[in-house]
C-alpha atoms as a PDB file:
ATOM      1  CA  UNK A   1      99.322 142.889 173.844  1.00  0.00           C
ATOM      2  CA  UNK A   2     101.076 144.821 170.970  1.00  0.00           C
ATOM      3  CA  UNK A   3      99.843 148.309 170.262  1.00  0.00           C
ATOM      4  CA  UNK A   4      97.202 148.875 166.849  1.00  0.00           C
ATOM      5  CA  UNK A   5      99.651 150.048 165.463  1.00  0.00           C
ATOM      6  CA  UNK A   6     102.437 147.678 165.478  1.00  0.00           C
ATOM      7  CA  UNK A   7      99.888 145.169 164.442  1.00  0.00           C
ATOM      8  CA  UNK A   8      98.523 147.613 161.455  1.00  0.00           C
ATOM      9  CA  UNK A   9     102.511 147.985 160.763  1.00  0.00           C
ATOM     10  CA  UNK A  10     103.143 144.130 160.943  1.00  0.00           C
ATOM     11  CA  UNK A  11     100.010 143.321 158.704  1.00  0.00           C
ATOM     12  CA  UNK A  12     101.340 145.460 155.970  1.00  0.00           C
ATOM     13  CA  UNK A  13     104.776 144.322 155.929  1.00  0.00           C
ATOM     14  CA  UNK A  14     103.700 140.352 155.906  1.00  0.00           C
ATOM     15  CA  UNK A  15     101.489 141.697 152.568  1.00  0.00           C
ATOM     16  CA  UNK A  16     103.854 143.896 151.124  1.00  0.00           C
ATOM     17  CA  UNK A  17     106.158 140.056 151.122  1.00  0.00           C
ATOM     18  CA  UNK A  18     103.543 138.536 150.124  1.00  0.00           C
ATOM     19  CA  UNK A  19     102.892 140.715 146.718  1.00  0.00           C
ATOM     20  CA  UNK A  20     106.256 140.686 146.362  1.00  0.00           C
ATOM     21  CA  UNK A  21     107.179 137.276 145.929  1.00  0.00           C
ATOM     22  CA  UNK A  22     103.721 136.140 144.208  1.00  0.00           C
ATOM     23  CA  UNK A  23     102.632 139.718 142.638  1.00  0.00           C
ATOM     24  CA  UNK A  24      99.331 141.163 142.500  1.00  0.00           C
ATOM     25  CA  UNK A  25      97.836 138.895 140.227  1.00  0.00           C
ATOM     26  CA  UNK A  26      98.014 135.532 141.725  1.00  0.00           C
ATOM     27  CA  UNK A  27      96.685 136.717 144.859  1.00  0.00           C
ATOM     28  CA  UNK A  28      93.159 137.368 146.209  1.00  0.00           C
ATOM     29  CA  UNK A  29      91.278 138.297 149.251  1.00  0.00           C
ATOM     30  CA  UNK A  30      88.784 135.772 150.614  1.00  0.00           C
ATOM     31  CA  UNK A  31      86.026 138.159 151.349  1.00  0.00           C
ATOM     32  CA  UNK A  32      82.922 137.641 153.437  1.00  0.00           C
ATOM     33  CA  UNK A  33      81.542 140.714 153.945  1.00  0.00           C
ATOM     34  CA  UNK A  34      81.833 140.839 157.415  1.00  0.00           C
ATOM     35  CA  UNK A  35      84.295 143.406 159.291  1.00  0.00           C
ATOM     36  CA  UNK A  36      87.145 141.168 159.831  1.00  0.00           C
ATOM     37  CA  UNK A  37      87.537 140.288 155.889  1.00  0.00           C
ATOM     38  CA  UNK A  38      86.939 143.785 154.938  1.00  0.00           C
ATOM     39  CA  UNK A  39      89.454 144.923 157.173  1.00  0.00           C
ATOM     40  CA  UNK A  40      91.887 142.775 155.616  1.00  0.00           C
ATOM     41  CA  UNK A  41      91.143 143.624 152.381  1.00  0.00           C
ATOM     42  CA  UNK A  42      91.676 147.173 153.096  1.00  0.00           C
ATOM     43  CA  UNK A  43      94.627 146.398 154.432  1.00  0.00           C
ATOM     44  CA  UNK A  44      95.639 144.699 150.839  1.00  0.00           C
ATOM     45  CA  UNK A  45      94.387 147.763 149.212  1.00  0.00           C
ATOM     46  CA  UNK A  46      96.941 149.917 150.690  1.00  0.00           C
ATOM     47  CA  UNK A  47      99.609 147.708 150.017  1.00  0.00           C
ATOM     48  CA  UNK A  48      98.379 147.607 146.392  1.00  0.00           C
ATOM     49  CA  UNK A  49      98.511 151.183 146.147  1.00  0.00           C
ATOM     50  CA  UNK A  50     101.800 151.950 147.595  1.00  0.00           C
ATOM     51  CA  UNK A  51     103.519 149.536 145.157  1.00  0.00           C
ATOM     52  CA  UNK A  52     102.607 151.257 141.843  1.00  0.00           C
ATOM     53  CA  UNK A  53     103.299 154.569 140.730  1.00  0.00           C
ATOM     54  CA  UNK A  54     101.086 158.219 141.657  1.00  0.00           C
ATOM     55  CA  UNK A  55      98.688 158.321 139.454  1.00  0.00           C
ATOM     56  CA  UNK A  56      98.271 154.174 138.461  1.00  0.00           C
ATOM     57  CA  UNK A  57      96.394 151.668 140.802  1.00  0.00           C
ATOM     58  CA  UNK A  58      95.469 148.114 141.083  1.00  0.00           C
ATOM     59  CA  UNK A  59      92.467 146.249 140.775  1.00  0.00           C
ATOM     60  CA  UNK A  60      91.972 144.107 144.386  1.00  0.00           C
ATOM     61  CA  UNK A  61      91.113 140.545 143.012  1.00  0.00           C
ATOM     62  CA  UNK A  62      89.018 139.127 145.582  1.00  0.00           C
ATOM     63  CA  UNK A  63      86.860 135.532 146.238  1.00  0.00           C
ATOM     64  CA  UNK A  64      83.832 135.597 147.985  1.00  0.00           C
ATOM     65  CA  UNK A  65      81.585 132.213 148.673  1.00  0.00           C
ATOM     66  CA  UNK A  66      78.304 133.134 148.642  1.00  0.00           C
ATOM     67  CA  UNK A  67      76.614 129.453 149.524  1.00  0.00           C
ATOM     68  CA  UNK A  68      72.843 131.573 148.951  1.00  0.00           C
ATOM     69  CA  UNK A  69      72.172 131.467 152.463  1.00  0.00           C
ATOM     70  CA  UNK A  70      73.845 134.788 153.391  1.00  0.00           C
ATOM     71  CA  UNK A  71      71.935 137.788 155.048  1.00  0.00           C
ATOM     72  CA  UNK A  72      70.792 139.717 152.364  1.00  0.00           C
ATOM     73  CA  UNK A  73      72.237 142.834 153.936  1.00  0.00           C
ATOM     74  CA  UNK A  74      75.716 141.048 153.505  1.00  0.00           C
ATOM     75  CA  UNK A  75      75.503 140.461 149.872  1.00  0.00           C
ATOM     76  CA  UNK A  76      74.211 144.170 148.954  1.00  0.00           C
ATOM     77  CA  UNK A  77      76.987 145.675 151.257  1.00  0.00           C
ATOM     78  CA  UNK A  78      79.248 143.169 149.282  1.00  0.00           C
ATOM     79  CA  UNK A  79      77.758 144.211 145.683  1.00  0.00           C
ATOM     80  CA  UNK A  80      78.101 148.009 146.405  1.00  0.00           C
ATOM     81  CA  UNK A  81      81.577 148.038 147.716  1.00  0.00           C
ATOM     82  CA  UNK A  82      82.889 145.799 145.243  1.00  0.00           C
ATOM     83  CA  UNK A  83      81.400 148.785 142.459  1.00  0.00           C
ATOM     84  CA  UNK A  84      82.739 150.944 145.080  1.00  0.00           C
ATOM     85  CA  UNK A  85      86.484 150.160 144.973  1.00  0.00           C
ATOM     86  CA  UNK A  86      86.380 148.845 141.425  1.00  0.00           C
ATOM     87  CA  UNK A  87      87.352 145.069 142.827  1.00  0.00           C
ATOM     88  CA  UNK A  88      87.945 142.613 140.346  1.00  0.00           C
ATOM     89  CA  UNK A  89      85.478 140.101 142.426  1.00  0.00           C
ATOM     90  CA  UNK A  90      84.839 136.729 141.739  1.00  0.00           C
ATOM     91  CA  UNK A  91      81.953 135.223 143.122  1.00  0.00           C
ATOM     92  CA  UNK A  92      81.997 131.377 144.216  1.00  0.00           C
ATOM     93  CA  UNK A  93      78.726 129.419 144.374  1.00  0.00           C
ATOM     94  CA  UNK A  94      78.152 125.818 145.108  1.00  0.00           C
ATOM     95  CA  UNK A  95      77.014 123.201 142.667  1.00  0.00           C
ATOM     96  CA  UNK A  96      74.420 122.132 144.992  1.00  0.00           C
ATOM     97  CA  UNK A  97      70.428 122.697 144.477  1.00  0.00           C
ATOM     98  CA  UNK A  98      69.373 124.166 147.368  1.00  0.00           C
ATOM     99  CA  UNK A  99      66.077 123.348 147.274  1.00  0.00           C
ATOM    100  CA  UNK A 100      66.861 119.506 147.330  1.00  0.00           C
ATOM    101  CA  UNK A 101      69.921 120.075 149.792  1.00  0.00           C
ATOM    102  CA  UNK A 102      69.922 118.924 153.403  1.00  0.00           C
ATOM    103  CA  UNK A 103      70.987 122.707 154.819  1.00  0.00           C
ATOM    104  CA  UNK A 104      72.624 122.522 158.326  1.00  0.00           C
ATOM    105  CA  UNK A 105      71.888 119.209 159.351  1.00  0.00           C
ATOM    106  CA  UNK A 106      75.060 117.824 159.151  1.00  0.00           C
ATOM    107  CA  UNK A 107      77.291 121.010 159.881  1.00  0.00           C
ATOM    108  CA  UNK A 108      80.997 119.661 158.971  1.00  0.00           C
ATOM    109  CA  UNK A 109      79.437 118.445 155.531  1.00  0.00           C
ATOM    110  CA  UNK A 110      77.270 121.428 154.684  1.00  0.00           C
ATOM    111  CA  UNK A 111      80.377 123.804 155.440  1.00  0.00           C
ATOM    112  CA  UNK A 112      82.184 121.053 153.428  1.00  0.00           C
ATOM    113  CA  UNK A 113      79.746 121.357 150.439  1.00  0.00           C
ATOM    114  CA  UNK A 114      78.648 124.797 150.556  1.00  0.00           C
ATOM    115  CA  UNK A 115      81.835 126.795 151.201  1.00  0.00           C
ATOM    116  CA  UNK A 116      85.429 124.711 150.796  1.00  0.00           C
ATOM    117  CA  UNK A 117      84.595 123.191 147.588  1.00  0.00           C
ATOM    118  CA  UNK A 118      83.756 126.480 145.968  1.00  0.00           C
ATOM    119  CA  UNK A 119      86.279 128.036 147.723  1.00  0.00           C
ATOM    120  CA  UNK A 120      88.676 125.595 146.239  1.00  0.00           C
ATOM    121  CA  UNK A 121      87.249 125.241 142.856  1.00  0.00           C
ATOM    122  CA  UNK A 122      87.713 129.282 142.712  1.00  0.00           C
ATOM    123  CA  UNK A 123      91.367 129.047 143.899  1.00  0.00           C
ATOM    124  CA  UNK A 124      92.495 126.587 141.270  1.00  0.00           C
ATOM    125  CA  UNK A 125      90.047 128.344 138.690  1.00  0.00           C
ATOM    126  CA  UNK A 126      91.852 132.067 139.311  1.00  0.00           C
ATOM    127  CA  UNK A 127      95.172 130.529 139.287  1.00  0.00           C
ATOM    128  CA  UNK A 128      95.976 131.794 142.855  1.00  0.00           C
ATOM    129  CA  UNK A 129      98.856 131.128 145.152  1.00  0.00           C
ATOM    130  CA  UNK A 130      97.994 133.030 147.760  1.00  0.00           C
ATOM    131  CA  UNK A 131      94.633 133.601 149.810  1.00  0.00           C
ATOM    132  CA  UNK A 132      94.496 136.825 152.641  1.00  0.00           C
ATOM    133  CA  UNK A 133      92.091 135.913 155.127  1.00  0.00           C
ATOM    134  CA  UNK A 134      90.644 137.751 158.305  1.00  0.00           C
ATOM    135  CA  UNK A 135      90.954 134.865 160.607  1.00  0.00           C
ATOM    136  CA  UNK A 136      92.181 136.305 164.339  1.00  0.00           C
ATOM    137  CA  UNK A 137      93.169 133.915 166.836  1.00  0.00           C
ATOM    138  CA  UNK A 138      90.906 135.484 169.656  1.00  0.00           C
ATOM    139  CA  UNK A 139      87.817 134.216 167.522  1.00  0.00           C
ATOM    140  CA  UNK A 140      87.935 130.445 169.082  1.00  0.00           C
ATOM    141  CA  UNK A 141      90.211 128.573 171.129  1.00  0.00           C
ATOM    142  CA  UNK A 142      90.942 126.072 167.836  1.00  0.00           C
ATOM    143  CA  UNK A 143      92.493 129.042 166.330  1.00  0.00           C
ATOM    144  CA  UNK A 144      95.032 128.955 169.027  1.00  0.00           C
ATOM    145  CA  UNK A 145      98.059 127.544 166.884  1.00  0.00           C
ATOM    146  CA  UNK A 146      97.300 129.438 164.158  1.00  0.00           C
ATOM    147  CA  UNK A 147     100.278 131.075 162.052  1.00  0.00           C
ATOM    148  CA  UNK A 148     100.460 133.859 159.782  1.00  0.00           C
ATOM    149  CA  UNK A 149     100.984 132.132 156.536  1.00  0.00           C
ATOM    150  CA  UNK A 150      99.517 128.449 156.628  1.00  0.00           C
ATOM    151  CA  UNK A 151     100.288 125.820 153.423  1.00  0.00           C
ATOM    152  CA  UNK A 152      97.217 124.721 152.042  1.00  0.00           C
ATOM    153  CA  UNK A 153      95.979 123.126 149.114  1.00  0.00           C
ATOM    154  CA  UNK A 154      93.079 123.465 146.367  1.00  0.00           C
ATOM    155  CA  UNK A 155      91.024 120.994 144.185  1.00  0.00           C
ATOM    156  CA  UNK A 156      93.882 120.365 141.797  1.00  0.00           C
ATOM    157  CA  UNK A 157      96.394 119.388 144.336  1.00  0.00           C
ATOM    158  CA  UNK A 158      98.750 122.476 144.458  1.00  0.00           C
ATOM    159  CA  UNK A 159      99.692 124.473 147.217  1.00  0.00           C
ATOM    160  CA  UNK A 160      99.053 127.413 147.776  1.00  0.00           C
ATOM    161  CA  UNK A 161      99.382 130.002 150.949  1.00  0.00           C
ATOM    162  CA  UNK A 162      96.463 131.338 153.376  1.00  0.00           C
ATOM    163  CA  UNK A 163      97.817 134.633 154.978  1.00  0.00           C
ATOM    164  CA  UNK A 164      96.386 136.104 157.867  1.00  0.00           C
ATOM    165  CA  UNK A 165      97.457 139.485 158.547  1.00  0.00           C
ATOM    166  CA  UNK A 166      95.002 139.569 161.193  1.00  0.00           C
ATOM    167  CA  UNK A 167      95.792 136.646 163.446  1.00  0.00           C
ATOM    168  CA  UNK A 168      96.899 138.588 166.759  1.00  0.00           C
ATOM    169  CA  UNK A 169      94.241 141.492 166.128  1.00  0.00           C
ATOM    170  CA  UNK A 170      90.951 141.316 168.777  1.00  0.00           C
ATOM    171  CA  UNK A 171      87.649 142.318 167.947  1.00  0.00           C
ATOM    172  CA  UNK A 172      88.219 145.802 169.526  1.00  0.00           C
ATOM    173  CA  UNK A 173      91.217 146.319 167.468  1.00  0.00           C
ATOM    174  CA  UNK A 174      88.682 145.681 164.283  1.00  0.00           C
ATOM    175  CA  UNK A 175      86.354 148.077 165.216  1.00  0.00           C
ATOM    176  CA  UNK A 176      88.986 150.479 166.082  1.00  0.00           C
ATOM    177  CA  UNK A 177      90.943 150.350 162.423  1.00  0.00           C
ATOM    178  CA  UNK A 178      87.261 150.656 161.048  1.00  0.00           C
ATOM    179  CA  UNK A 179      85.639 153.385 162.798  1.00  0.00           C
ATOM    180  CA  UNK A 180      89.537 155.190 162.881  1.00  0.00           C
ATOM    181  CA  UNK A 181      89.436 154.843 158.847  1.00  0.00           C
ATOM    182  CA  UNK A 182      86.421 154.942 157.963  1.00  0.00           C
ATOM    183  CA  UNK A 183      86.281 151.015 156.742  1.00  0.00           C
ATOM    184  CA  UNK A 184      82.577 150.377 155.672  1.00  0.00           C
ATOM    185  CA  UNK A 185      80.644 147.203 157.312  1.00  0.00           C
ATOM    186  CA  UNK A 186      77.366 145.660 157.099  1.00  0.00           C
ATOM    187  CA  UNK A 187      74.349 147.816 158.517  1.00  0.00           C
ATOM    188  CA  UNK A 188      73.393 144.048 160.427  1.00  0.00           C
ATOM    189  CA  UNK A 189      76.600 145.004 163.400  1.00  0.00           C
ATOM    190  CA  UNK A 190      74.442 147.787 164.012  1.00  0.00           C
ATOM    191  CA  UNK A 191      71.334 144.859 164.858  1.00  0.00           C
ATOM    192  CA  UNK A 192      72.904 142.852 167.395  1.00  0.00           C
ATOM    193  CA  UNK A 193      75.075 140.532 165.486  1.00  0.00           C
ATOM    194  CA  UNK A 194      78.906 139.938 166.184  1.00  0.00           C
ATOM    195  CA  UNK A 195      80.087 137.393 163.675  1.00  0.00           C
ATOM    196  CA  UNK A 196      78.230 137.003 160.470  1.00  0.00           C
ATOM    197  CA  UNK A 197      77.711 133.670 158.741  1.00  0.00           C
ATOM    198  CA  UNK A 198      74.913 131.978 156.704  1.00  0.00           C
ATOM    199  CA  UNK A 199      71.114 132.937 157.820  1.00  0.00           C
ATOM    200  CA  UNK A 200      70.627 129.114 159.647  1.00  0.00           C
ATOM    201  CA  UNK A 201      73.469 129.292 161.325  1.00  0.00           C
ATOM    202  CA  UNK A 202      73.966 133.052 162.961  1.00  0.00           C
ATOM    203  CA  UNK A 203      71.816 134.292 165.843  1.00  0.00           C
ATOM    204  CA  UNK A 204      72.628 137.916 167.725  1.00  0.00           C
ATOM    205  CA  UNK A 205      75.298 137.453 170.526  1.00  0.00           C
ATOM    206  CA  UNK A 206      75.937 139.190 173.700  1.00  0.00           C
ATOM    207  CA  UNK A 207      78.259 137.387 174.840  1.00  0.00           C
ATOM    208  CA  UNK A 208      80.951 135.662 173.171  1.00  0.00           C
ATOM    209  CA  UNK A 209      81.782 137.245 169.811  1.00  0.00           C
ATOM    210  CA  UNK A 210      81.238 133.532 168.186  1.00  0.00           C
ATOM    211  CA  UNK A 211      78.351 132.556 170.223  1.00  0.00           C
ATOM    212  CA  UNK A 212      75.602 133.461 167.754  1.00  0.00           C
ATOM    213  CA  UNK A 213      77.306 130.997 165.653  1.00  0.00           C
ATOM    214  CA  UNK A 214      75.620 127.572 165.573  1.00  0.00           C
ATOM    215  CA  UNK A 215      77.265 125.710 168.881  1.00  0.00           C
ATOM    216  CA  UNK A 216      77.531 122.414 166.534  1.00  0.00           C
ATOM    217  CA  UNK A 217      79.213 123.896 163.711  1.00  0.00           C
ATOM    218  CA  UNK A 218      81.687 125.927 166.375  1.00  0.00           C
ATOM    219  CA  UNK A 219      82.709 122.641 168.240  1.00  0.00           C
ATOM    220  CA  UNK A 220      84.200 120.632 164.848  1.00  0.00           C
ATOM    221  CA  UNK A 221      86.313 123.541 163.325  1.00  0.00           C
ATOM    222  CA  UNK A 222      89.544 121.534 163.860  1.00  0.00           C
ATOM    223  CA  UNK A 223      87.527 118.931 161.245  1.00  0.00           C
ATOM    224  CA  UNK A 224      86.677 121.604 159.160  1.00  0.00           C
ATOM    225  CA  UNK A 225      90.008 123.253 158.624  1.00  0.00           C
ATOM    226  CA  UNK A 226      91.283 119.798 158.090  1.00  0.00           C
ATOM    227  CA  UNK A 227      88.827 119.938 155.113  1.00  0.00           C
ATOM    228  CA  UNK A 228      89.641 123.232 153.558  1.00  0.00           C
ATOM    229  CA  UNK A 229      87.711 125.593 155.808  1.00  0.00           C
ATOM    230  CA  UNK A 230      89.563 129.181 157.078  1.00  0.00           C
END
């Protein structure tokens, strides 16, 4: 396994190509709050920075699905660090009431519903053509295959390229970069949790850094990828 470092070095370069050929304003992070994203998107802020001039800076522009059943915690820690950095932060919501929706009982359609349609809608609507994710390999043995920059496509049909600077880093890596640098993350990996996803589906987990994840939802990724899903 590479060093941190080559993979901190590696991550930068693939972003530094990435601004280069699309520029900063056709691409965003897809933020969740948790520590993966927001080590990605730390990542992008550093490459941001060292492309303009001393004294000048760029705004991150960043997507975050918020399907209202996130942790609380997640969303404030979201809120204040977007005010923190001075993000230009869209937020995606779903078109779905709630309070007549079906929540988690049919996982591949909820996910569907409540996260890759907004996701999508926000893509096309922001004019991206590129997404930075913090998808890592090591997460779950669909993620296998995975590649650095994937082809994928929005609700209007074009392409456009998920990049995951990420891919070969493990969960210890994460935690390094963060504590190293002083990353912020949600008070709830303090708590007990590993992997942070909507209230229904996220329990604590002491074993497998997924495994607090609901076991259906985990077991038809390949299906939701296919669908639009990270």
């Amino acid at each position: 396994m590479a060093p941190l470092a080559e993979k901190i070095a590696a991550g930068i370069e693939l972003l530094t190509a990435l601004l280069d050929e699309h520029g900063p304003g056709r691409v965003a992070v897809a933020w969740t709050g948790g520590k993966d994203s927001t080590v990605a998107l730390h990542l992008w802020r550093r490459v941001l920075a060292d492309s303009v001039r001393p004294g000048t800076s760029l705004r991150a522009r960043v997507v975050s699905v918020d399907t209202g059943l996130k942790f609380p915690e997640v969303v404030d820690f979201r809120d204040r660090w977007a005010r923190q950095w001075d993000l230009n932060l869209v937020v995606a919501r779903p078109e779905e009431n709630l309070r007549a929706y079906p929540v988690a009982v049919d996982k591949v359609a909820c996910c569907h519903d409540l996260k890759v349609r907004p996701l999508q809608r926000a893509v096309h609507e922001m004019g991206l053509r590129a997404l930075i994710t913090g998808l890592r390999r090591d997460e779950h043995p669909s993620r296998a295959g995975r590649k650095a920059q994937e082809l994928r496509s929005c609700a209007d049909g074009k392409g456009y390229v998920q990049c995951n600077p990420l891919l070969d880093w493990s969960e210890m890596d994460i935690w390094a970069y963060t504590t190293g640098r002083e990353v912020p993350f949600c008070e709830l990996y303090g708590r007990g949790y590993r992997s942070l996803g909507c209230v229904p589906c996220t329990a604590k987990s002491s074993v497998g850094e997924r495994s607090g994840r609901d076991a259906d939802k985990e077991s038809h990724l390949d299906a939701l990828r296919a669908l639009g899903y990270f």
